[in-house]
C-alpha atoms as a PDB file:
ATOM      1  CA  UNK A   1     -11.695 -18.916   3.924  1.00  0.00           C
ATOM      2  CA  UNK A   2     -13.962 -17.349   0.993  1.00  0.00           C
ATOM      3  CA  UNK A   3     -11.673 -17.323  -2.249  1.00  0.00           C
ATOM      4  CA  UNK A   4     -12.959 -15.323  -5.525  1.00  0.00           C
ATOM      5  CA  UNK A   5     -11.430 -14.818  -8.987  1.00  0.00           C
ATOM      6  CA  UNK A   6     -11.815 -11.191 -10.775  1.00  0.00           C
ATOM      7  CA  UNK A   7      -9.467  -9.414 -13.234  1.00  0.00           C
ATOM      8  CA  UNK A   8      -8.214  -6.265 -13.017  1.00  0.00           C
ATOM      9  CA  UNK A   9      -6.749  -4.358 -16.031  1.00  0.00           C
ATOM     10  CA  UNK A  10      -6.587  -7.514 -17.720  1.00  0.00           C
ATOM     11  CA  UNK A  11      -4.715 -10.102 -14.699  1.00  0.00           C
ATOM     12  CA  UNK A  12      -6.822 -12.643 -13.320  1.00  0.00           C
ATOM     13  CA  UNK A  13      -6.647 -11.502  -9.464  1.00  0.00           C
ATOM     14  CA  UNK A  14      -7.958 -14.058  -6.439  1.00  0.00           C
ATOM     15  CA  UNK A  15      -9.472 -12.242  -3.912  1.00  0.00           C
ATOM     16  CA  UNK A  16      -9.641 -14.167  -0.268  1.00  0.00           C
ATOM     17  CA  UNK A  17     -11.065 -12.990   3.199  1.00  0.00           C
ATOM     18  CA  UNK A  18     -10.010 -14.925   6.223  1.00  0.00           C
ATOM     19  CA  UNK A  19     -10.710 -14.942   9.674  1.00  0.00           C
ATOM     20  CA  UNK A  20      -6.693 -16.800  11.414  1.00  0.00           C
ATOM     21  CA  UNK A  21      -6.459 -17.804  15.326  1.00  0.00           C
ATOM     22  CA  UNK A  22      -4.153 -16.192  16.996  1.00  0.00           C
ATOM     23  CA  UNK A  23      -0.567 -16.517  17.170  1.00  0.00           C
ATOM     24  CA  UNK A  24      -0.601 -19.269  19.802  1.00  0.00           C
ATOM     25  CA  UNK A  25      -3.589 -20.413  18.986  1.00  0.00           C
ATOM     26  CA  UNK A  26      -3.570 -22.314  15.487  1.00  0.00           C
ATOM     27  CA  UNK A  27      -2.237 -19.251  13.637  1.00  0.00           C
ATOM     28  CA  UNK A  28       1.052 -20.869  11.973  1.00  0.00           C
ATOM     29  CA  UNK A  29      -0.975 -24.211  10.686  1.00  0.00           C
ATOM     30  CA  UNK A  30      -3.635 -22.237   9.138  1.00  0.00           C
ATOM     31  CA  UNK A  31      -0.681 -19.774   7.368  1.00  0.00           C
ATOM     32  CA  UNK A  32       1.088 -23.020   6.062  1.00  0.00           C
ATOM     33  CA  UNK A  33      -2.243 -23.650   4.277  1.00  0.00           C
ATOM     34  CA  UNK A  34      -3.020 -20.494   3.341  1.00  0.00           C
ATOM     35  CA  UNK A  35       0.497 -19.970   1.957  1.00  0.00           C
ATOM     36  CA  UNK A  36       0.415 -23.495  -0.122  1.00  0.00           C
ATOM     37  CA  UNK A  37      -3.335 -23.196  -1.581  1.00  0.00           C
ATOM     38  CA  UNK A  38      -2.047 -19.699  -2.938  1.00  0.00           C
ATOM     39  CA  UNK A  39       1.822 -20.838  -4.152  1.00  0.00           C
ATOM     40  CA  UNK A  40       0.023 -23.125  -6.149  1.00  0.00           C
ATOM     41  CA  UNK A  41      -2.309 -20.938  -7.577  1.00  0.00           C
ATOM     42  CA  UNK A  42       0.215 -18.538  -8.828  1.00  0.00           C
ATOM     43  CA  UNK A  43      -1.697 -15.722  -9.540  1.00  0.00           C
ATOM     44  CA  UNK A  44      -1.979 -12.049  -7.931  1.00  0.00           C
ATOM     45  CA  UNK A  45      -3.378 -11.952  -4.229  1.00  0.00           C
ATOM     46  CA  UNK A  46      -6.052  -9.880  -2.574  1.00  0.00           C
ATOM     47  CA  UNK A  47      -6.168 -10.787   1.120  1.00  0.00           C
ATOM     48  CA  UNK A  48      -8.325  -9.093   3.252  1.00  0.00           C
ATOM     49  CA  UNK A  49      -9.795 -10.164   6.684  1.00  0.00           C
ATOM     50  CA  UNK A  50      -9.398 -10.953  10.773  1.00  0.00           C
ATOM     51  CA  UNK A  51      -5.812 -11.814  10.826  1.00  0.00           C
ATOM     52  CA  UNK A  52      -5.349 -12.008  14.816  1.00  0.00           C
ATOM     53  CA  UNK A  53      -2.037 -10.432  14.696  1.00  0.00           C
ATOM     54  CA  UNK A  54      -1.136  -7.351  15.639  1.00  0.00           C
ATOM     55  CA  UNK A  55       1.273  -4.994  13.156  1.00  0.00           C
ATOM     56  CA  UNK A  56       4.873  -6.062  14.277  1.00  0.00           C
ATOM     57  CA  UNK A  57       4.182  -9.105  16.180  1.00  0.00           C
ATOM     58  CA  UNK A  58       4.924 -12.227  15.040  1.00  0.00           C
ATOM     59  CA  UNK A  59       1.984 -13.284  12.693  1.00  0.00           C
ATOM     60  CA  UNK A  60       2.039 -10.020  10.646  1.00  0.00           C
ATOM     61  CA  UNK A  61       6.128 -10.682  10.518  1.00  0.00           C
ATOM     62  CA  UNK A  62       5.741 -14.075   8.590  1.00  0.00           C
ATOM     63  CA  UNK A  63       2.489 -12.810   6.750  1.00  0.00           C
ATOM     64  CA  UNK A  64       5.497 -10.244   5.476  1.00  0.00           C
ATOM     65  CA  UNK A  65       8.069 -12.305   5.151  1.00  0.00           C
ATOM     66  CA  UNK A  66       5.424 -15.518   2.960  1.00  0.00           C
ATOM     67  CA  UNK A  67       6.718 -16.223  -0.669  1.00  0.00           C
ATOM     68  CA  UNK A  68       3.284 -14.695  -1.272  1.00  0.00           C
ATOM     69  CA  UNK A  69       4.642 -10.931  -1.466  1.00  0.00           C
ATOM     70  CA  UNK A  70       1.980  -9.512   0.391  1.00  0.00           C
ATOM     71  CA  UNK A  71       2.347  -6.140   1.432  1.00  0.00           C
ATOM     72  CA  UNK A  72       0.527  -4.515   4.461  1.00  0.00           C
ATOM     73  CA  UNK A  73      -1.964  -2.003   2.080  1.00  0.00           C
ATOM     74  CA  UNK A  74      -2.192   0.144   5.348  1.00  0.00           C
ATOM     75  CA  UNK A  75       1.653   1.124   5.423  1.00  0.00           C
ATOM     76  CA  UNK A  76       1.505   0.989   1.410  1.00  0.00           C
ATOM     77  CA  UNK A  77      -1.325   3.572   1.479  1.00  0.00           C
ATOM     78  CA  UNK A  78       0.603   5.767   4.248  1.00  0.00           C
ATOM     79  CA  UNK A  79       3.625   5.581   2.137  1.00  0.00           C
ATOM     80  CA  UNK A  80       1.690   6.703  -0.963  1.00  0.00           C
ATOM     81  CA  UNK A  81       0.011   9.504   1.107  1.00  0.00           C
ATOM     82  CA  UNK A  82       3.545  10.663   2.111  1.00  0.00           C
ATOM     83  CA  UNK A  83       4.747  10.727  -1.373  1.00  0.00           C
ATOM     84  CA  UNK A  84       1.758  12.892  -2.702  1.00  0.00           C
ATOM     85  CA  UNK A  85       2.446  15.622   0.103  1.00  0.00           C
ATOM     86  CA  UNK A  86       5.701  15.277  -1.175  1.00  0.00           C
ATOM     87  CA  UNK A  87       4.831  15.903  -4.421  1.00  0.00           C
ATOM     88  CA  UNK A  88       2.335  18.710  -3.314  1.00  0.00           C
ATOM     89  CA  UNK A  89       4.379  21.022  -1.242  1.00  0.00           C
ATOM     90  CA  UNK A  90       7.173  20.832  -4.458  1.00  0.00           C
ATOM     91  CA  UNK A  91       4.335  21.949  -7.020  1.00  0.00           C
ATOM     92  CA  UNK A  92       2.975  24.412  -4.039  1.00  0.00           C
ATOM     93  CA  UNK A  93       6.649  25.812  -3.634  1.00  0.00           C
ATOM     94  CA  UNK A  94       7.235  25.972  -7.674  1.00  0.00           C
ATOM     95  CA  UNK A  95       3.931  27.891  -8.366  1.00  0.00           C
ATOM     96  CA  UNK A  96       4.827  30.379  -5.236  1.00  0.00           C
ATOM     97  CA  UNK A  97       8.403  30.894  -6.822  1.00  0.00           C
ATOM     98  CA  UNK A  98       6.487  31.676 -10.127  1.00  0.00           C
ATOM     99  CA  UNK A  99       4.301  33.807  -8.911  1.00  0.00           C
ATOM    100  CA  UNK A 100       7.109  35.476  -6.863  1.00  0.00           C
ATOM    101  CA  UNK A 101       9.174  35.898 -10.051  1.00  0.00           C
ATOM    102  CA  UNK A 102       5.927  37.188 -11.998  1.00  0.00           C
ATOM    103  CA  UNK A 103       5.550  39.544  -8.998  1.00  0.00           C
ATOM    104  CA  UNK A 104       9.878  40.560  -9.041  1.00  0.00           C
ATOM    105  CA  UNK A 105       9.369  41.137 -12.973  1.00  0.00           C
ATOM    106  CA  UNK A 106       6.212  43.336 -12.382  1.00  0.00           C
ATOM    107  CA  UNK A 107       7.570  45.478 -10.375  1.00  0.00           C
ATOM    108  CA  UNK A 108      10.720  46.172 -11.594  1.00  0.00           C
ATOM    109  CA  UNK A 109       8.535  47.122 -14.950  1.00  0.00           C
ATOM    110  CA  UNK A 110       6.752  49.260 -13.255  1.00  0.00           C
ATOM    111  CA  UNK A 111       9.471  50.820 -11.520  1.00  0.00           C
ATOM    112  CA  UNK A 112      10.885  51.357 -14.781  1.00  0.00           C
ATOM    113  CA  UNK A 113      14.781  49.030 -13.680  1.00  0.00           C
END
């Protein structure tokens, strides 16, 4: 495992990359290591790498479930995504109802009502 220290807006951050065994292959005794090295550290995680485990499978369930509060920054990033359509088709529906009431207001003017 290759372990780094940054900051980021001011938080000392470690940053690891691993490469785990799979599930029946070694994968819980190198997470009980991986979770105590970083417990004891008690700073913000970064943890990138080969993790051997499928999403939903049993490794990536107690990767989820660690005292470590790591979050899987694919889902994270599809959530986020989601959200920002979200947020998109509500300021793309507001500027359409503007314009439609801009439009309504014109051509009543114009109509003379």
């Amino acid at each position: 495992m290759a372990v780094a220290k940054t900051t980021v807006d001011g938080r000392e951050v470690s940053v690891a990359s691993v490469h785990l065994s799979w599930w029946d292959k070694g994968f819980q005794e190198e997470w009980a290591r991986i979770e105590e090295r970083f417990q004891s550290i008690g700073k913000p995680l970064i943890l990138a790498g080969d993790f051997n485990n499928p999403a939903g499978r049993e490794g990536y369930q107690t990767i989820l479930a660690s005292p470590l509060k790591l979050q899987d920054s694919f889902q994270v990033a599809q959530k986020k995504q989601m959200e920002t359509i979200q947020l998109d088709l509500v300021s793309m529906v507001g500027k359409v109802m503007k314009n439609l009431y801009v439009l309504t207001m014109f051509l009543q003017a114009k109509s003379g009502q």
